[in-house]
C-alpha atoms as a PDB file:
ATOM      1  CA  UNK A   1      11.318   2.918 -10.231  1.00  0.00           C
ATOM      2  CA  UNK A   2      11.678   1.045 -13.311  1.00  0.00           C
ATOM      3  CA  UNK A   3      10.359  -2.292 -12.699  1.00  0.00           C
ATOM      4  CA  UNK A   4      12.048  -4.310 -15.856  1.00  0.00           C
ATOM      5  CA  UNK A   5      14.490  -5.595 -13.365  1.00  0.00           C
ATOM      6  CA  UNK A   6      11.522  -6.690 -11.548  1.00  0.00           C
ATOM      7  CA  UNK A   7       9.722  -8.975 -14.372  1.00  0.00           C
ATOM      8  CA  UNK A   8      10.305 -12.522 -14.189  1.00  0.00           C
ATOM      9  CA  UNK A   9       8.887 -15.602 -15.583  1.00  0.00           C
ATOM     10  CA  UNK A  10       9.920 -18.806 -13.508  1.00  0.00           C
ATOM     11  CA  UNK A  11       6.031 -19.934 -14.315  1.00  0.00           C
ATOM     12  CA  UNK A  12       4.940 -19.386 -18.013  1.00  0.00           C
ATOM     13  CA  UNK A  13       1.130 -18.208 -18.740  1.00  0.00           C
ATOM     14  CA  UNK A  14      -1.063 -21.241 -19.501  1.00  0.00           C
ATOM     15  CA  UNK A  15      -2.817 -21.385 -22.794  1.00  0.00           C
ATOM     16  CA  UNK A  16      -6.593 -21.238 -22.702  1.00  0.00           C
ATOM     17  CA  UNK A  17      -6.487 -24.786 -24.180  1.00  0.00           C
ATOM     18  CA  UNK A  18      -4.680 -26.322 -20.809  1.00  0.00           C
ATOM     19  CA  UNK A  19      -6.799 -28.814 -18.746  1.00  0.00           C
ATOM     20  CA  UNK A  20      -7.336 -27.372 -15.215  1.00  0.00           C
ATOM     21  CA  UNK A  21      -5.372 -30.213 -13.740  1.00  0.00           C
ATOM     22  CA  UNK A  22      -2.466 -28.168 -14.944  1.00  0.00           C
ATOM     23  CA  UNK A  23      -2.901 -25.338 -12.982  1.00  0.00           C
ATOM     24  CA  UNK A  24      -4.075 -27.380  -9.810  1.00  0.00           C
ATOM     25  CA  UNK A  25      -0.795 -29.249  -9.954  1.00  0.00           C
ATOM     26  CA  UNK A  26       1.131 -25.939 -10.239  1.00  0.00           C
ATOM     27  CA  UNK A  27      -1.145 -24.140  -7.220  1.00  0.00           C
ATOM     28  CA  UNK A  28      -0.209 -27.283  -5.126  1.00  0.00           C
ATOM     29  CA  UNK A  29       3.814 -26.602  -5.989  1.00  0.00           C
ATOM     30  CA  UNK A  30       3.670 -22.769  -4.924  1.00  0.00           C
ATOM     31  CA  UNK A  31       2.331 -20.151  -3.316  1.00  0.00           C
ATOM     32  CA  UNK A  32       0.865 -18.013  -6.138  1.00  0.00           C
ATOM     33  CA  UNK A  33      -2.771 -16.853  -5.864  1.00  0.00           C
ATOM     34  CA  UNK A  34      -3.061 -16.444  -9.607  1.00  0.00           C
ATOM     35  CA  UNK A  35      -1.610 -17.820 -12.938  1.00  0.00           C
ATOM     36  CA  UNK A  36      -1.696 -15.745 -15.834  1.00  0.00           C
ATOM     37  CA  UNK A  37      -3.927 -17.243 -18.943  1.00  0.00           C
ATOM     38  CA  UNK A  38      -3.176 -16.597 -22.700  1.00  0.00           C
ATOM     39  CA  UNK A  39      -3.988 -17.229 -25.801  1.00  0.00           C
ATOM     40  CA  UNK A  40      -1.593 -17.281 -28.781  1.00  0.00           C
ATOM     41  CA  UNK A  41       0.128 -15.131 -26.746  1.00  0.00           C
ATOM     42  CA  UNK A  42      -2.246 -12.546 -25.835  1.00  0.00           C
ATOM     43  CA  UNK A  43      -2.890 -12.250 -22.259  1.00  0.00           C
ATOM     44  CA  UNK A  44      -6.691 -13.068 -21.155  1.00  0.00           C
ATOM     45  CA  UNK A  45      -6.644 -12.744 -17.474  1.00  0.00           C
ATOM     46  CA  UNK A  46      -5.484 -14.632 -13.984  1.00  0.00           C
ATOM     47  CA  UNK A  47      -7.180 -17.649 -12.487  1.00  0.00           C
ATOM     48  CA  UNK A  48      -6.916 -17.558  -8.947  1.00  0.00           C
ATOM     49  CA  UNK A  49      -5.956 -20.638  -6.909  1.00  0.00           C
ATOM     50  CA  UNK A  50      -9.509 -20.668  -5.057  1.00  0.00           C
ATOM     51  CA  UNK A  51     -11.441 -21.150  -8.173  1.00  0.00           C
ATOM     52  CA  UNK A  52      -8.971 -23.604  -9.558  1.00  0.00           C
ATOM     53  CA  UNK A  53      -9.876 -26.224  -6.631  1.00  0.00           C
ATOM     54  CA  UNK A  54     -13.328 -26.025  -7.599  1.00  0.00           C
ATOM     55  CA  UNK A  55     -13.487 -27.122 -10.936  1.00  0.00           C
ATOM     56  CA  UNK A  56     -13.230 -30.290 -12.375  1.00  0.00           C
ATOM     57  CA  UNK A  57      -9.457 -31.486 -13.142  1.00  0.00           C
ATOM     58  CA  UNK A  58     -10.351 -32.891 -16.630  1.00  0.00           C
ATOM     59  CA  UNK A  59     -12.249 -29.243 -17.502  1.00  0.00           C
ATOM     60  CA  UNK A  60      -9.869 -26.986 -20.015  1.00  0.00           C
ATOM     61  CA  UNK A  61      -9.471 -23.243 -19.012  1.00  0.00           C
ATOM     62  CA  UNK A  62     -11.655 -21.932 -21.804  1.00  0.00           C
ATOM     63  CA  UNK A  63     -14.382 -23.904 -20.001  1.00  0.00           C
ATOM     64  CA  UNK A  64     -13.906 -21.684 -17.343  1.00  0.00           C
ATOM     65  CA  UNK A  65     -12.932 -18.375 -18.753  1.00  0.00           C
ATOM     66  CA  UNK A  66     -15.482 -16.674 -17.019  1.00  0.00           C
ATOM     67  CA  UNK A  67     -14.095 -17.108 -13.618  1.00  0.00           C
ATOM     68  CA  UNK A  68     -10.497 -15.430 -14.870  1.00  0.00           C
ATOM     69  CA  UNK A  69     -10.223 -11.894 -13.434  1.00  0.00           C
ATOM     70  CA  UNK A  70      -8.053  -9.415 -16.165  1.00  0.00           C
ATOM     71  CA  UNK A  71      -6.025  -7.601 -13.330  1.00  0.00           C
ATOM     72  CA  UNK A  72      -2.442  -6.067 -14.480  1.00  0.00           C
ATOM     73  CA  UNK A  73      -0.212  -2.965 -14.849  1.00  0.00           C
ATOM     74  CA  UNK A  74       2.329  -1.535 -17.748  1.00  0.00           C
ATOM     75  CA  UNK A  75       5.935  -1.739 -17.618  1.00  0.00           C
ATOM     76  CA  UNK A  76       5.931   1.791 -16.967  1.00  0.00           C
ATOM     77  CA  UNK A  77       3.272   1.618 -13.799  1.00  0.00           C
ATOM     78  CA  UNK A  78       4.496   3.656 -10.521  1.00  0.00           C
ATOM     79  CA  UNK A  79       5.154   1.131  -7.678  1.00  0.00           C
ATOM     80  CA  UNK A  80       2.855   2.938  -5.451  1.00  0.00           C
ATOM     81  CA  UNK A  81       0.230   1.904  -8.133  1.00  0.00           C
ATOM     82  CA  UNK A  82       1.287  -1.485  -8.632  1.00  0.00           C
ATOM     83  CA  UNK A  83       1.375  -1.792  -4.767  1.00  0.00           C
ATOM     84  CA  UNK A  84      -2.301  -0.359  -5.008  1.00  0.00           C
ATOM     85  CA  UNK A  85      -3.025  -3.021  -7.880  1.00  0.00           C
ATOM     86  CA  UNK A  86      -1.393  -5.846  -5.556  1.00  0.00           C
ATOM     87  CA  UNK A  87      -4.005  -4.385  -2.561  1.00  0.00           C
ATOM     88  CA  UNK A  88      -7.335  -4.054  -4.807  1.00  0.00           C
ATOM     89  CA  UNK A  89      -6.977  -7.591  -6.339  1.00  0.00           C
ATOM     90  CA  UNK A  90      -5.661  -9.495  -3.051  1.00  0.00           C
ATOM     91  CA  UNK A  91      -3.140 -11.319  -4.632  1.00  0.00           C
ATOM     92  CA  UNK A  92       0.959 -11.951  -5.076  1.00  0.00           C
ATOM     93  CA  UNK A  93       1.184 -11.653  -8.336  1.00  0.00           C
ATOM     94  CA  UNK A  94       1.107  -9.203 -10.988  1.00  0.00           C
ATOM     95  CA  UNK A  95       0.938  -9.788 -14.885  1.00  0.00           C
ATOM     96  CA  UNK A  96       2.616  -6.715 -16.677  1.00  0.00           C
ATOM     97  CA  UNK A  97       1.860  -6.050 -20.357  1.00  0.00           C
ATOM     98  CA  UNK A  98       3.628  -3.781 -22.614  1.00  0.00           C
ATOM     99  CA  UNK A  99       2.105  -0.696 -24.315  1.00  0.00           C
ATOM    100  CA  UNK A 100       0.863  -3.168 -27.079  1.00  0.00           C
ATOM    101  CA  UNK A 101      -0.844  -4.991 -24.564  1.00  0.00           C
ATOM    102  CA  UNK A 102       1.555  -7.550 -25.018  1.00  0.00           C
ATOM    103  CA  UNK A 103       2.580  -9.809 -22.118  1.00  0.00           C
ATOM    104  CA  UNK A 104       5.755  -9.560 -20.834  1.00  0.00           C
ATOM    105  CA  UNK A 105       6.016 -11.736 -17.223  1.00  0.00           C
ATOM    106  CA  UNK A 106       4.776 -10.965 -13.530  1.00  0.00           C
ATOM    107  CA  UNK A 107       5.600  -8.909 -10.732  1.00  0.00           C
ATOM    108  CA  UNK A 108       6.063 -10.654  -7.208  1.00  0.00           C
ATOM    109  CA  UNK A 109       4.460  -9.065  -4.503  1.00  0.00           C
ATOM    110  CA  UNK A 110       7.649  -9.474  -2.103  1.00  0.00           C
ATOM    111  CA  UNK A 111       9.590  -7.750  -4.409  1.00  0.00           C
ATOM    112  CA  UNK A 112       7.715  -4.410  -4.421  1.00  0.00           C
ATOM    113  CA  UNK A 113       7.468  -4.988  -0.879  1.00  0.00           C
ATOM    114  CA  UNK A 114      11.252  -5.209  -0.831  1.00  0.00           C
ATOM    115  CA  UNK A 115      11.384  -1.928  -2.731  1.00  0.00           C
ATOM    116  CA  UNK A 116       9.413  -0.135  -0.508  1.00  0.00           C
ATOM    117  CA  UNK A 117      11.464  -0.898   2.832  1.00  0.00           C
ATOM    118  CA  UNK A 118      14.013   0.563   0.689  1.00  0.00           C
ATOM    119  CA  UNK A 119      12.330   4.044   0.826  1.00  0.00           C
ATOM    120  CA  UNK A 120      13.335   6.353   3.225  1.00  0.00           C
ATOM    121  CA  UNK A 121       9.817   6.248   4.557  1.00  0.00           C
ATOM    122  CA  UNK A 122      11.011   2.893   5.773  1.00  0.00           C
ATOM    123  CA  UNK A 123      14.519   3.160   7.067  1.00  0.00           C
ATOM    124  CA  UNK A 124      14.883   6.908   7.867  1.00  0.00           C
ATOM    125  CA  UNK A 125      15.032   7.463  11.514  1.00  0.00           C
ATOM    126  CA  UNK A 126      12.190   9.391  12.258  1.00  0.00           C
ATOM    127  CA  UNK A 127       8.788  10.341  13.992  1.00  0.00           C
ATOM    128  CA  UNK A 128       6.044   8.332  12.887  1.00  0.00           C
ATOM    129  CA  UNK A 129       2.499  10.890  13.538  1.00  0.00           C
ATOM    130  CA  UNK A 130      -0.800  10.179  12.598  1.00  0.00           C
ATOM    131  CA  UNK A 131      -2.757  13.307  12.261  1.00  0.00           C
ATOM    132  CA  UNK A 132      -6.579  13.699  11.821  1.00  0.00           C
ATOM    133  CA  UNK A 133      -8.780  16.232  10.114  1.00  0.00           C
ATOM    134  CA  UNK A 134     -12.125  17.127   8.271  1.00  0.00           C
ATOM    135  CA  UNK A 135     -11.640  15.603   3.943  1.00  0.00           C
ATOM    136  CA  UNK A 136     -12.097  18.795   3.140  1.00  0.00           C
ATOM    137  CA  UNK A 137     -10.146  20.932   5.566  1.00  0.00           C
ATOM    138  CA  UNK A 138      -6.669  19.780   4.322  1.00  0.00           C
ATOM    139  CA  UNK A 139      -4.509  19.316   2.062  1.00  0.00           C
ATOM    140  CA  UNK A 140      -1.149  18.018   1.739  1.00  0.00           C
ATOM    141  CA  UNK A 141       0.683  21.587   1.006  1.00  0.00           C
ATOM    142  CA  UNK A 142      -0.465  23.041   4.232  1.00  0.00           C
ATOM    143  CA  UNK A 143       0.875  19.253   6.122  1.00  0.00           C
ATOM    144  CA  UNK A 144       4.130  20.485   4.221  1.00  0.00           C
ATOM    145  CA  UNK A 145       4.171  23.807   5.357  1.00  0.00           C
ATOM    146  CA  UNK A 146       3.452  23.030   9.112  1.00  0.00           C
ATOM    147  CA  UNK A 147       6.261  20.481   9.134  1.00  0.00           C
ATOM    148  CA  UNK A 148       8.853  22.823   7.369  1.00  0.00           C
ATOM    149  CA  UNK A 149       8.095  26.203   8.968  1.00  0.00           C
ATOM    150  CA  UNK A 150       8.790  23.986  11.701  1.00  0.00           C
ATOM    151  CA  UNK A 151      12.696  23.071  10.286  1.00  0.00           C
ATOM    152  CA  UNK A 152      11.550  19.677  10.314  1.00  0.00           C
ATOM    153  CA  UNK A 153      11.582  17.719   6.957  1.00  0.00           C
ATOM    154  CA  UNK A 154       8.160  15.411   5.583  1.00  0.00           C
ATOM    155  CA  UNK A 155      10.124  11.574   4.527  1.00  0.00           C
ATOM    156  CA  UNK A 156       6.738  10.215   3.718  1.00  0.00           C
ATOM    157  CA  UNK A 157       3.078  11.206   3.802  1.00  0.00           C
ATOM    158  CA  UNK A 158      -0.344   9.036   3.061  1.00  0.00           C
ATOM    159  CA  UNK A 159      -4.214   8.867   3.796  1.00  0.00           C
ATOM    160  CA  UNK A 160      -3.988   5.863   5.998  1.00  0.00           C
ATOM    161  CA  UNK A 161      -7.760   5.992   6.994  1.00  0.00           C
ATOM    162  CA  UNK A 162     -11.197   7.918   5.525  1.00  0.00           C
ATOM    163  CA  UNK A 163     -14.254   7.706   7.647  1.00  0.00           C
ATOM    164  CA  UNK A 164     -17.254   9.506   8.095  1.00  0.00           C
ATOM    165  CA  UNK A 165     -15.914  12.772   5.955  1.00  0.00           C
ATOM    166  CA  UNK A 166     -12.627  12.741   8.340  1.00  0.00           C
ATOM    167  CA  UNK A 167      -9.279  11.998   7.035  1.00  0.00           C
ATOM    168  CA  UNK A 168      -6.292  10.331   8.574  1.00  0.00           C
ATOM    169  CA  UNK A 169      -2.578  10.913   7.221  1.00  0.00           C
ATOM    170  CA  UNK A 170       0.526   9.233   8.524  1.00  0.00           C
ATOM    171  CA  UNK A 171       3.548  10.829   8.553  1.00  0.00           C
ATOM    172  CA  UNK A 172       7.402  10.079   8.915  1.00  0.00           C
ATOM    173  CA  UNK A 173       8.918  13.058  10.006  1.00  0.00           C
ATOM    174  CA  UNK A 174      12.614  13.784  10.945  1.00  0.00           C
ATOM    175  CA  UNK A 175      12.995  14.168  14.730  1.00  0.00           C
ATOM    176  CA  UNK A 176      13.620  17.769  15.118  1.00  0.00           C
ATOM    177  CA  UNK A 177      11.337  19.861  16.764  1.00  0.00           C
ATOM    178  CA  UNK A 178       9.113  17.503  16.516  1.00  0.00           C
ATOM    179  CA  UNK A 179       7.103  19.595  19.965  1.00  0.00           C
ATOM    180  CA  UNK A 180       6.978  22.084  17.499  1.00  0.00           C
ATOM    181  CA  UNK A 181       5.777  20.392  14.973  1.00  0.00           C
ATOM    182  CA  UNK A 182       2.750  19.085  16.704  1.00  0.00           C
ATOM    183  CA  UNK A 183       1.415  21.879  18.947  1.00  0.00           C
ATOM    184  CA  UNK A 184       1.168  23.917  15.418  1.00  0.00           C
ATOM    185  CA  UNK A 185      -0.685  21.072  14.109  1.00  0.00           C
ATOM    186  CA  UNK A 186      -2.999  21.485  16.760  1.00  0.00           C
ATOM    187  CA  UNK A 187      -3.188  25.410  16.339  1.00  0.00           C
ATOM    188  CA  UNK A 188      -4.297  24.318  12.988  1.00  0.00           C
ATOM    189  CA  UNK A 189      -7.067  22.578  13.886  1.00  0.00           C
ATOM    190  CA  UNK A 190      -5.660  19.048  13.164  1.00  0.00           C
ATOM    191  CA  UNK A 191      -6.220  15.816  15.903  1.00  0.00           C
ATOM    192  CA  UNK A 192      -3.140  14.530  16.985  1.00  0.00           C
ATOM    193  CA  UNK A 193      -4.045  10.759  16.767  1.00  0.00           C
ATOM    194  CA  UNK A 194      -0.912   9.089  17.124  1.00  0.00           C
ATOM    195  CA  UNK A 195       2.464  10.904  18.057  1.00  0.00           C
ATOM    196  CA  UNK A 196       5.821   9.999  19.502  1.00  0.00           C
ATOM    197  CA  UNK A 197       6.726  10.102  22.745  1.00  0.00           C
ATOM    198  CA  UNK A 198       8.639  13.505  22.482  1.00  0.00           C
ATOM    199  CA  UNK A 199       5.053  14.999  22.628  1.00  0.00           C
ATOM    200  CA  UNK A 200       4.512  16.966  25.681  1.00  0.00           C
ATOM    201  CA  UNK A 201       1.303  18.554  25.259  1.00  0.00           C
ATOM    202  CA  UNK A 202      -0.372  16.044  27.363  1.00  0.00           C
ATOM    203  CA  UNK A 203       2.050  16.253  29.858  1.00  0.00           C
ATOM    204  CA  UNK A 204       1.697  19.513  30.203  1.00  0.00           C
ATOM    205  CA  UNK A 205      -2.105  19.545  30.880  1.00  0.00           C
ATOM    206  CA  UNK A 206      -2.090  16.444  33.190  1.00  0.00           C
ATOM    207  CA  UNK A 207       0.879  19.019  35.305  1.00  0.00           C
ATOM    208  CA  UNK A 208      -1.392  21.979  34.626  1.00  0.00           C
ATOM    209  CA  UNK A 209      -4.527  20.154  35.942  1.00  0.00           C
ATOM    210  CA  UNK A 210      -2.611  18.346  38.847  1.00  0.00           C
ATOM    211  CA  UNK A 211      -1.502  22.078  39.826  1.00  0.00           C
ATOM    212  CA  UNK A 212      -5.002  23.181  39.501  1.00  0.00           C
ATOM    213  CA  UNK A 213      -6.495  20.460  42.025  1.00  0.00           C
ATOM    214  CA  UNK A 214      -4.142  21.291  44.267  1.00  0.00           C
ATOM    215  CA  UNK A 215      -4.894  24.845  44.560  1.00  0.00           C
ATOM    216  CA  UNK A 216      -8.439  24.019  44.566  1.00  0.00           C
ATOM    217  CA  UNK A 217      -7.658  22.028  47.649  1.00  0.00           C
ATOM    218  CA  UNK A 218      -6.010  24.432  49.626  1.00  0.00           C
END
């Protein structure tokens, strides 16, 4: 992804030397929870919209530098770590600097969001599966191997939970054999967490124990 096409600046960086009333008046006009601060140019950090309310609108942003927060990526950052960056910080925008450090404009969260429902982890029609096993019992080139020995094909794969040394990975899988699929999962010692509905192992026990009470009743 190259995210140049992505960079805008409808909002310019406020200079350190701004009075806060600035930014408050630009908070109340939009929905950003951060403007970007500079000096001369150089980029300092964000101040979010939160601590903006509690200052003092006569107060100039160097008053307050240490409240700004220097969160940004590089013009060459992968979107799944500028998506990270957007998650770890909590906010909807992004400042991007150069590889000078020089700043350049802001990302908007909704259009990385945008980008990723273009993925075909988004709009591939597929099996969603959420799979569970020990942190250190997988790994992602055994997931592969399951799901293509299989003649099924991986369209996206993630750690979508850690807890207590166990690991959970969604995946979007193509549809076929998806039975498959899943029962060598399970030969493989993985949980099957979450699973379409194509999944018949359950089915097959409840039918196997139904069979089984009824013999025992005889």
């Amino acid at each position: 992804m190259n995210i140049d096409q992505y960079i805008i600046n409808d909002v310019k960086p406020l200079d350190k030397h701004s009075q806060m009333s600035k930014a408050q008046a630009i908070f109340s006009q939009l929905t950003y929870s951060h403007l970007p601060i500079v000096q001369e140019g150089v980029y300092l950090g964000c101040l979010s919209e939160n601590d903006a309310h509690c200052f003092e609108s006569n107060q100039t942003l160097e008053e307050v530098k240490y409240s700004f927060t220097a969160f940004h990526v590089k013009e060459d950052t992968h979107w799944l770590d500028i998506l990270e960056a957007f998650a770890q910080h909590q906010c909807n925008i992004m400042p991007v600097l150069n590889q000078d450090n020089d700043y350049l404009g802001y990302l908007e969260l909704k259009d990385i969001m945008e980008f990723f429902n273009d993925t075909p982890f988004m709009y591939e029609s597929g099996a969603v599966v959420v799979v569970q096993k020990g942190s250190t019992d997988y790994s992602f080139s055994e997931i592969a191997q399951i799901v293509e020995s299989n003649d099924s094909k991986v369209f996206g794969c993630f750690v979508s939970s850690y807890k207590d040394h166990m690991s959970e990975i969604t995946l979007k899988l193509s549809p076929q054999n998806l039975n498959r699929v899943l029962q060598t999962f399970r030969r493989y010692s993985y949980e099957i967490v979450n699973a379409a509905e194509e999944d018949s192992f359950l089915d097959t026990l409840k039918e196997r124990s139904d069979y089984l009470n009824k013999y025992l009743n005889i």
